[in-house]
PDB file of N, CA and C in Angstrom:
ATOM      1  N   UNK A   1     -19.108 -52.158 -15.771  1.00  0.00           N
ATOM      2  CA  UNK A   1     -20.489 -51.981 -16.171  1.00  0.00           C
ATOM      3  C   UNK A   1     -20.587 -51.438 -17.595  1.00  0.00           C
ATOM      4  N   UNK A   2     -19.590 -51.067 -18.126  1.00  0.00           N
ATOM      5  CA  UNK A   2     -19.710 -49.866 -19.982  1.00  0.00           C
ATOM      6  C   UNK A   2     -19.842 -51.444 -20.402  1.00  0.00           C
ATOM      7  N   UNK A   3     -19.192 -52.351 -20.327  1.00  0.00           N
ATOM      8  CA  UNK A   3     -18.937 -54.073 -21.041  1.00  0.00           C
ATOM      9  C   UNK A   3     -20.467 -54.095 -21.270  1.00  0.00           C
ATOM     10  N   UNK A   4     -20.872 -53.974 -20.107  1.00  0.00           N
ATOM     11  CA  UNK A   4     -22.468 -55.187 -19.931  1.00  0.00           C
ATOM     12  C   UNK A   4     -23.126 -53.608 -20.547  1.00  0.00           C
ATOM     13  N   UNK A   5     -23.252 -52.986 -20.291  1.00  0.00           N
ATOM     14  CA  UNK A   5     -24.082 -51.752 -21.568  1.00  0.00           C
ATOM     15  C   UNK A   5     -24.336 -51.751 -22.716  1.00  0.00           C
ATOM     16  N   UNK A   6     -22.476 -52.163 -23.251  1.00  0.00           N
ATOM     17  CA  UNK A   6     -22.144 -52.259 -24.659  1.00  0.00           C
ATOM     18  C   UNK A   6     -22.728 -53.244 -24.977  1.00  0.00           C
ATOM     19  N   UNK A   7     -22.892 -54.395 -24.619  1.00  0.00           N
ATOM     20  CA  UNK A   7     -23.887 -55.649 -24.761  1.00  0.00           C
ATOM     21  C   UNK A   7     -25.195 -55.230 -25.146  1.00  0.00           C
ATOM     22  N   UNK A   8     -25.743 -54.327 -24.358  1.00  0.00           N
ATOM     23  CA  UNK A   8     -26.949 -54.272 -24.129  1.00  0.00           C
ATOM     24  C   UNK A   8     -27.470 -53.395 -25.581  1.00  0.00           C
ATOM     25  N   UNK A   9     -26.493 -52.322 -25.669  1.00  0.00           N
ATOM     26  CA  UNK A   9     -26.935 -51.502 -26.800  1.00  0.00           C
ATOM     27  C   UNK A   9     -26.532 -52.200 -28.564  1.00  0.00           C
ATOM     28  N   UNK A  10     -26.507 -53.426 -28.104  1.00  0.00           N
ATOM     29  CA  UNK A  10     -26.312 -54.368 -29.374  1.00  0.00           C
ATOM     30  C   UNK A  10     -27.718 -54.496 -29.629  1.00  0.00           C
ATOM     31  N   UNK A  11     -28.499 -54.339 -28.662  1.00  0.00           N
ATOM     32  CA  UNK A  11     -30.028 -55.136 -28.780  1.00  0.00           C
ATOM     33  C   UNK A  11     -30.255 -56.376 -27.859  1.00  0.00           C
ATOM     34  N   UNK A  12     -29.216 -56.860 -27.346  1.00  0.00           N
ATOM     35  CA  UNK A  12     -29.520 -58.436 -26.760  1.00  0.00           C
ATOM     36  C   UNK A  12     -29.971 -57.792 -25.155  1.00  0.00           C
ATOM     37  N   UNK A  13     -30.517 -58.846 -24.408  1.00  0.00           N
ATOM     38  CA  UNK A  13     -30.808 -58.580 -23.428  1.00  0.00           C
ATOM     39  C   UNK A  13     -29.918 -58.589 -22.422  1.00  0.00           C
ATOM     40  N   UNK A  14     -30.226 -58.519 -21.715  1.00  0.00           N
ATOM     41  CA  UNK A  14     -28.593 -58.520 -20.421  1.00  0.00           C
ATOM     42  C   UNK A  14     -29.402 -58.407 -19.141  1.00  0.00           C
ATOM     43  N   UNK A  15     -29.260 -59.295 -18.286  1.00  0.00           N
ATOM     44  CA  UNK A  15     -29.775 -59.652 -16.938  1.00  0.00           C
ATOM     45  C   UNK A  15     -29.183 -59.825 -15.500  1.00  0.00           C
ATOM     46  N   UNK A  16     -29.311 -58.301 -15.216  1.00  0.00           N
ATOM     47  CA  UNK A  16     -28.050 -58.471 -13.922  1.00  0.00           C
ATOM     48  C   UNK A  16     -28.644 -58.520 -12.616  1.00  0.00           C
ATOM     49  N   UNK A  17     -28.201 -59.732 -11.740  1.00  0.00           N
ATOM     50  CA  UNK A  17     -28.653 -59.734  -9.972  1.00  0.00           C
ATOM     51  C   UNK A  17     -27.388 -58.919  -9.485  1.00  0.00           C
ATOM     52  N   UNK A  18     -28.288 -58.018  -8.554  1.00  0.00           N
ATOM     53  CA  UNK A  18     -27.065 -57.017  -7.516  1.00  0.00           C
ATOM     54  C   UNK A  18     -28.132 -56.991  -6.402  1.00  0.00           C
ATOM     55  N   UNK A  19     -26.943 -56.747  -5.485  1.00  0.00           N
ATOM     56  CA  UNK A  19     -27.440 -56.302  -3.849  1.00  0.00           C
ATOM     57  C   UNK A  19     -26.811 -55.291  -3.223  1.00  0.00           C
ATOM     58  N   UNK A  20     -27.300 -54.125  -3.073  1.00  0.00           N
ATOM     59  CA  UNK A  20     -26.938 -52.678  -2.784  1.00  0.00           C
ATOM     60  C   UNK A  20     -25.512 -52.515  -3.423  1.00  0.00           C
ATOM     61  N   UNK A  21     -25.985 -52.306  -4.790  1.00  0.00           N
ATOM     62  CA  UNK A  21     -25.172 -51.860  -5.605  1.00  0.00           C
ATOM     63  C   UNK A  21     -24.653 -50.162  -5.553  1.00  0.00           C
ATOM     64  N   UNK A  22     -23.816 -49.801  -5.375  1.00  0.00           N
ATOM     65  CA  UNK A  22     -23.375 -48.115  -5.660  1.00  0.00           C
ATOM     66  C   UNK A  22     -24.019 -47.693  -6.556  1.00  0.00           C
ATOM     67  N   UNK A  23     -24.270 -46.362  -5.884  1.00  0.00           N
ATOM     68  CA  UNK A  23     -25.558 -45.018  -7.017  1.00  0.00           C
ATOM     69  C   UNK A  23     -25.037 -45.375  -8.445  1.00  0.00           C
ATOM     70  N   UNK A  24     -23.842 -45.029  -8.560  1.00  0.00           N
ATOM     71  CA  UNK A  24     -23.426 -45.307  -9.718  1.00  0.00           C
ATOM     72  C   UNK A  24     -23.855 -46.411 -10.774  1.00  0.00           C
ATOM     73  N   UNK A  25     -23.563 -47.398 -10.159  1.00  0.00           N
ATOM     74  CA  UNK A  25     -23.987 -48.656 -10.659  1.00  0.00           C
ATOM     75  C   UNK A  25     -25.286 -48.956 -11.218  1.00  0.00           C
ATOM     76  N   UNK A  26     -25.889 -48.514  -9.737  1.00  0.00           N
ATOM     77  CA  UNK A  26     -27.617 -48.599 -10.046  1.00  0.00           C
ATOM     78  C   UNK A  26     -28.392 -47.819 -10.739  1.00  0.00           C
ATOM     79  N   UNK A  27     -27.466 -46.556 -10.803  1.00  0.00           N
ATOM     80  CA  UNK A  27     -28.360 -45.897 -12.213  1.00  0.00           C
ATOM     81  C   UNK A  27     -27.292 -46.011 -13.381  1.00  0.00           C
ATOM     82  N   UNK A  28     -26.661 -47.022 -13.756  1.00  0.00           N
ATOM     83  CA  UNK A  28     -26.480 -47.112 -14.627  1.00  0.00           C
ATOM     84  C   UNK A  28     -27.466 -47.955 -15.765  1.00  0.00           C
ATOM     85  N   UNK A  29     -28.158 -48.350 -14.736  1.00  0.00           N
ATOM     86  CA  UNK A  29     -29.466 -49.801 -15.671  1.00  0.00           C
ATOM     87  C   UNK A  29     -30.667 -48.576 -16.062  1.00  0.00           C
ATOM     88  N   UNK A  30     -31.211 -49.485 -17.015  1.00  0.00           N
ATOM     89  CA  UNK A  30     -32.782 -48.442 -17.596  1.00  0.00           C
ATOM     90  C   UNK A  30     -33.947 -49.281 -16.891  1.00  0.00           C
ATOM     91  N   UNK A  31     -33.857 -50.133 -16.558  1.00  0.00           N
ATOM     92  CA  UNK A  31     -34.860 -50.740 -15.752  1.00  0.00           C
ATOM     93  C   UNK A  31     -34.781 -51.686 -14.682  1.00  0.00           C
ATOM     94  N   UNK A  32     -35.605 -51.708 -13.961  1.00  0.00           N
ATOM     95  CA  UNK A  32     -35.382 -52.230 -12.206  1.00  0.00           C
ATOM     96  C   UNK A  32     -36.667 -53.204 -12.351  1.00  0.00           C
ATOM     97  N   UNK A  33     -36.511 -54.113 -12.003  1.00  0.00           N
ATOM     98  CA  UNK A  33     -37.421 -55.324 -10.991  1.00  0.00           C
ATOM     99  C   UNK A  33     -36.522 -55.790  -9.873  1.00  0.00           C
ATOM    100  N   UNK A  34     -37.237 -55.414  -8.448  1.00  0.00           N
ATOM    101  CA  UNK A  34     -37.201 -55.648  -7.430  1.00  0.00           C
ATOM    102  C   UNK A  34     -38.213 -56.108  -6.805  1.00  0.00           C
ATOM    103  N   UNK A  35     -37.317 -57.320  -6.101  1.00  0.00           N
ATOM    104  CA  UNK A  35     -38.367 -58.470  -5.728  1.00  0.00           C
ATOM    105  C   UNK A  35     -37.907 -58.564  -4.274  1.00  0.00           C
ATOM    106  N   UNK A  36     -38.738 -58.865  -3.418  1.00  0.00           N
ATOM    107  CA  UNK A  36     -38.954 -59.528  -2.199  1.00  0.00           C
ATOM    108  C   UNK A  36     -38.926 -61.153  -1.955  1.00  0.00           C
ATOM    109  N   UNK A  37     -38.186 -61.331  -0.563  1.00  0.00           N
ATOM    110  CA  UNK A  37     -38.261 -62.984  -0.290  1.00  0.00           C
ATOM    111  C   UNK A  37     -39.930 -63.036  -0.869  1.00  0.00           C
ATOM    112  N   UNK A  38     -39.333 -64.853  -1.405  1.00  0.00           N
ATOM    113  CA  UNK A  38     -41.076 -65.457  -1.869  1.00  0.00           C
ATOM    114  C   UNK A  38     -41.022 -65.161  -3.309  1.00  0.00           C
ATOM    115  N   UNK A  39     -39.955 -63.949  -4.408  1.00  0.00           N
ATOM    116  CA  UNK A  39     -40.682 -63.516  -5.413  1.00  0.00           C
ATOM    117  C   UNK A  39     -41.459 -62.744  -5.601  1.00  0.00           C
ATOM    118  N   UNK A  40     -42.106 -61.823  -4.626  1.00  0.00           N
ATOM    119  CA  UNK A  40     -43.019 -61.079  -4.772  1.00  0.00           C
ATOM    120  C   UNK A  40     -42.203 -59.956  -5.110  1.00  0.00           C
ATOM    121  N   UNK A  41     -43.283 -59.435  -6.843  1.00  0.00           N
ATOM    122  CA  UNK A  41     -42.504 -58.279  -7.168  1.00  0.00           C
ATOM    123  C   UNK A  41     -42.916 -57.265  -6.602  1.00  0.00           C
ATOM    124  N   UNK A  42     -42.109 -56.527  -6.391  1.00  0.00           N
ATOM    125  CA  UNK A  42     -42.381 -54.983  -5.490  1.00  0.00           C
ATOM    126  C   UNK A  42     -42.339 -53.743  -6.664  1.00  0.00           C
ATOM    127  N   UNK A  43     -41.561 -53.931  -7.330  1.00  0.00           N
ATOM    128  CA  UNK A  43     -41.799 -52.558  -8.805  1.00  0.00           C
ATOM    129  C   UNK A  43     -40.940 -53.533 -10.181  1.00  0.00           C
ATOM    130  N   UNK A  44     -41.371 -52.748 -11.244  1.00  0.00           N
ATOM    131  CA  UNK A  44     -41.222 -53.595 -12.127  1.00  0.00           C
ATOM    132  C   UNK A  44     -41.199 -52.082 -13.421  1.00  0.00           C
ATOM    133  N   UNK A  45     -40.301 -51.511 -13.610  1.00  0.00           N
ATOM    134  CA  UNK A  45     -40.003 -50.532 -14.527  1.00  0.00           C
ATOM    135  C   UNK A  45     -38.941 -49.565 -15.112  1.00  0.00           C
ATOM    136  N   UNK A  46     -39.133 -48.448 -15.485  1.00  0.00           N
ATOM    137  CA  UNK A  46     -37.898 -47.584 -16.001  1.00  0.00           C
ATOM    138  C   UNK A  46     -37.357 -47.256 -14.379  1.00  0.00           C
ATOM    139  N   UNK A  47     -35.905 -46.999 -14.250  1.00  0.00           N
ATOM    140  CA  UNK A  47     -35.517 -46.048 -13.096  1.00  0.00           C
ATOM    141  C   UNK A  47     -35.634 -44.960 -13.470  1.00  0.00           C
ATOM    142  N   UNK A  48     -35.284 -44.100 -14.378  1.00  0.00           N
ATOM    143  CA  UNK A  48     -35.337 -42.495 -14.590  1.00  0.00           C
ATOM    144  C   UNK A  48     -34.503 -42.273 -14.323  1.00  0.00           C
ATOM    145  N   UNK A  49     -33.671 -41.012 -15.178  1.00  0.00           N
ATOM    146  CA  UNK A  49     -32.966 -40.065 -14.621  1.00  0.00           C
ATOM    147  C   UNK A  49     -32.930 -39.710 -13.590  1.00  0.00           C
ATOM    148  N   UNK A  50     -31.768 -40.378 -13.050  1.00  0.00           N
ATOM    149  CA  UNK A  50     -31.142 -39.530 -11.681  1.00  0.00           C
ATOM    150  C   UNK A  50     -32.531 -40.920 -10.396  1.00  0.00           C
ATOM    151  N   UNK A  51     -32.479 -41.813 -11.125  1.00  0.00           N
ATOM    152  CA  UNK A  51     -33.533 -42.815 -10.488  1.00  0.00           C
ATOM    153  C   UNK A  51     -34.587 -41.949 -10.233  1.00  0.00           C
ATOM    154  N   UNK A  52     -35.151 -41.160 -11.557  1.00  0.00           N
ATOM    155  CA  UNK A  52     -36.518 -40.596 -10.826  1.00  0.00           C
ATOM    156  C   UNK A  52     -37.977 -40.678 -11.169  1.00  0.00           C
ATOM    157  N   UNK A  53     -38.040 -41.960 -11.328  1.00  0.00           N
ATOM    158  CA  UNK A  53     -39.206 -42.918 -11.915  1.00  0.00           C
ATOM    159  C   UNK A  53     -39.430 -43.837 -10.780  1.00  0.00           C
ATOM    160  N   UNK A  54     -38.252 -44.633 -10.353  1.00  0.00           N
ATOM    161  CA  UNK A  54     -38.777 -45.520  -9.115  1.00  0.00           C
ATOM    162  C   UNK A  54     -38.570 -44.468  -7.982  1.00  0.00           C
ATOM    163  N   UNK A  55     -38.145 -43.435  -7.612  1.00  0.00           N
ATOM    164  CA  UNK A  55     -38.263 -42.638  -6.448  1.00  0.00           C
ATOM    165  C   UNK A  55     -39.859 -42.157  -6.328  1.00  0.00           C
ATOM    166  N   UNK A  56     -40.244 -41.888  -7.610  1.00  0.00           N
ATOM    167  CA  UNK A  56     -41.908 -41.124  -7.626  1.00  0.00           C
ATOM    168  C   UNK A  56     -42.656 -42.182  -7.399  1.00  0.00           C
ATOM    169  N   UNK A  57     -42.621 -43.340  -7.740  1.00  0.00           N
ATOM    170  CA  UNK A  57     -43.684 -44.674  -7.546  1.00  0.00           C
ATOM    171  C   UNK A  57     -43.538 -44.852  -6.269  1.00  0.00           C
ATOM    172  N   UNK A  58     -42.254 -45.047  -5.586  1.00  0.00           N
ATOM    173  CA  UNK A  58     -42.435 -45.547  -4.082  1.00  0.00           C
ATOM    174  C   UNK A  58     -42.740 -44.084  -3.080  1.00  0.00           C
ATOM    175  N   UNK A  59     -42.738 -43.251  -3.859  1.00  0.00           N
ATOM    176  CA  UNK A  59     -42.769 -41.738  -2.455  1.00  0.00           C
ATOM    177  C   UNK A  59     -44.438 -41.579  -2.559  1.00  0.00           C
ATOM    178  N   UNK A  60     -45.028 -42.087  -3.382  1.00  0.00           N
ATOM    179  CA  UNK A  60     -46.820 -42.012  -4.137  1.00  0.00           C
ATOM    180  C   UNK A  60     -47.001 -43.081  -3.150  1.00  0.00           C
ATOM    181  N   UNK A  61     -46.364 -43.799  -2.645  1.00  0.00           N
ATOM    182  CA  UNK A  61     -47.086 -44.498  -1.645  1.00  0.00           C
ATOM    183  C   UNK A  61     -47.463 -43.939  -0.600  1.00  0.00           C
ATOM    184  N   UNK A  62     -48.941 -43.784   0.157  1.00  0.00           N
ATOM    185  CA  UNK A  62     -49.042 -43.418   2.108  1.00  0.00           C
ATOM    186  C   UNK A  62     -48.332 -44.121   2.876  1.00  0.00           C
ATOM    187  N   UNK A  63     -47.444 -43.276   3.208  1.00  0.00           N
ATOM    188  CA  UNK A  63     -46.467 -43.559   4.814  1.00  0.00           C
ATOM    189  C   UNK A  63     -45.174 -44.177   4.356  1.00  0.00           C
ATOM    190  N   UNK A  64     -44.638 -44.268   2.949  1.00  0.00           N
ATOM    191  CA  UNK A  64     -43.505 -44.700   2.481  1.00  0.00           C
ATOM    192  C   UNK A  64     -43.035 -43.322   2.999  1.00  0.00           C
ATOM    193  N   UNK A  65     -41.645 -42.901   3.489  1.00  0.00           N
ATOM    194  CA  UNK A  65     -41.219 -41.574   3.843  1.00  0.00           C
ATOM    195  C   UNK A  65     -40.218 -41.391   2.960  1.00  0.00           C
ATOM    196  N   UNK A  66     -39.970 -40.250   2.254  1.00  0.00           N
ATOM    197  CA  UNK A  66     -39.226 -39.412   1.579  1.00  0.00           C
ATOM    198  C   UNK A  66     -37.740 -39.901   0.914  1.00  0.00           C
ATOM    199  N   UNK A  67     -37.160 -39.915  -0.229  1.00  0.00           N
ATOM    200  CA  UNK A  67     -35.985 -40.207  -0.033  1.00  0.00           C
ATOM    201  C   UNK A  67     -35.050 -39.045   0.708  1.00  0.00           C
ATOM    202  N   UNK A  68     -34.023 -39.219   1.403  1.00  0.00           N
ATOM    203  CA  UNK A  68     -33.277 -38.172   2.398  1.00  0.00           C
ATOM    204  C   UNK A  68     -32.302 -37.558   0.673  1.00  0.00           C
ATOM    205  N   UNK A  69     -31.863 -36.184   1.215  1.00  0.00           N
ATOM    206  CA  UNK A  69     -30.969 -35.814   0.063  1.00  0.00           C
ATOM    207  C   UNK A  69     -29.724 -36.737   0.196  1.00  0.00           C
ATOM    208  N   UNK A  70     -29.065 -37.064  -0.762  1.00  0.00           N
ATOM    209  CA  UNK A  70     -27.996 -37.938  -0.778  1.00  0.00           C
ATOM    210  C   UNK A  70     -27.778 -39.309  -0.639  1.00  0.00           C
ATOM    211  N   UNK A  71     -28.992 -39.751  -0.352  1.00  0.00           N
ATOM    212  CA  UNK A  71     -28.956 -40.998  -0.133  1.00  0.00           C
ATOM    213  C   UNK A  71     -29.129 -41.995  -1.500  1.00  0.00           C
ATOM    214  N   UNK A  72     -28.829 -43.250  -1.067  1.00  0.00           N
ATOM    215  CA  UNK A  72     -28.530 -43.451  -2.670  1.00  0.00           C
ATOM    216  C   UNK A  72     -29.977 -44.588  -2.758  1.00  0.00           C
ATOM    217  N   UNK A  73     -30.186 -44.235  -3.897  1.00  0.00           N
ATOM    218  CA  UNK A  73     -31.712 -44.870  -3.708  1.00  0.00           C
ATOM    219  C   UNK A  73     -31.780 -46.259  -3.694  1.00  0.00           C
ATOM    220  N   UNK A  74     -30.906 -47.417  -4.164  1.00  0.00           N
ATOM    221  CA  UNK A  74     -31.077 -48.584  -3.787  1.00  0.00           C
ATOM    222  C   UNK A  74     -31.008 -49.187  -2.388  1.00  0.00           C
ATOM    223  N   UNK A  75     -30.363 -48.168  -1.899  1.00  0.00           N
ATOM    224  CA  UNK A  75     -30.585 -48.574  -0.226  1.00  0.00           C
ATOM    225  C   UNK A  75     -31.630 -48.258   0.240  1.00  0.00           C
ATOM    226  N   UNK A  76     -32.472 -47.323  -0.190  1.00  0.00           N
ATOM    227  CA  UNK A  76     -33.453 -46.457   0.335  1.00  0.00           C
ATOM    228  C   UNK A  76     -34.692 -47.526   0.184  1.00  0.00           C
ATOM    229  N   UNK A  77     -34.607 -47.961  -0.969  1.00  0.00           N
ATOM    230  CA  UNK A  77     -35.545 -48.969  -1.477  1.00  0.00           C
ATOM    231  C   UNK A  77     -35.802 -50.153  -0.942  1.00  0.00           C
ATOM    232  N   UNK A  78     -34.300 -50.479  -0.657  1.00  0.00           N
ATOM    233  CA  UNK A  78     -34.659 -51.959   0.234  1.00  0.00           C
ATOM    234  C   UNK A  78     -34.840 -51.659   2.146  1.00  0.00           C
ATOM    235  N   UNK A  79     -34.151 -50.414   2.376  1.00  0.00           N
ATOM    236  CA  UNK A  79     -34.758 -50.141   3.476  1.00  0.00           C
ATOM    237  C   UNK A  79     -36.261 -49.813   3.863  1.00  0.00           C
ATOM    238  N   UNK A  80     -37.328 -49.199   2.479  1.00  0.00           N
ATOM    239  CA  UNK A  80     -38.558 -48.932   2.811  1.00  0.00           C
ATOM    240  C   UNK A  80     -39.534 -50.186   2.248  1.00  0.00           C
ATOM    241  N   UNK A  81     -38.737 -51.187   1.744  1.00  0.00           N
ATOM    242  CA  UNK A  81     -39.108 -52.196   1.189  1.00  0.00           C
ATOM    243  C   UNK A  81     -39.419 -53.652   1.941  1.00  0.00           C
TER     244      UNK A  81
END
């Protein structure tokens, strides 16, 4: 993942598909679009530090429930997703 970074901090764009990628991994990106069968986008923005940009958008939802401590948030996401 430093390869596809180093790419990235050239300026060019860089476009990666993953499926429950490791914490690691997944906060290694500055921004998330996650989509649902059909294409339907479900969030479309910064992750934040420590993923805490898409944790606050999906916990601001009624009846989305909490992320658990430790859990790694791309699972969390497609599980409340």
């Amino acid at each position: 993942m430093r390869a596809v970074k180093n790419v990235a901090e050239t300026g060019r764009t860089v476009v990666c598909t993953i499926h429950q990628p490791s914490i690691d991994i997944f906060e290694s990106f500055d921004e998330l679009i996650l989509m649902k069968n059909g294409g339907k986008l479900v969030y479309c923005g910064p992750l934040g530090q420590h993923s805490s940009k898409v944790i606050e958008y999906f916990e601001s939802i009624p009846g989305v429930p909490k992320i658990q401590k430790n859990c790694n948030p791309a699972t969390w996401m497609l599980d409340i997703t």
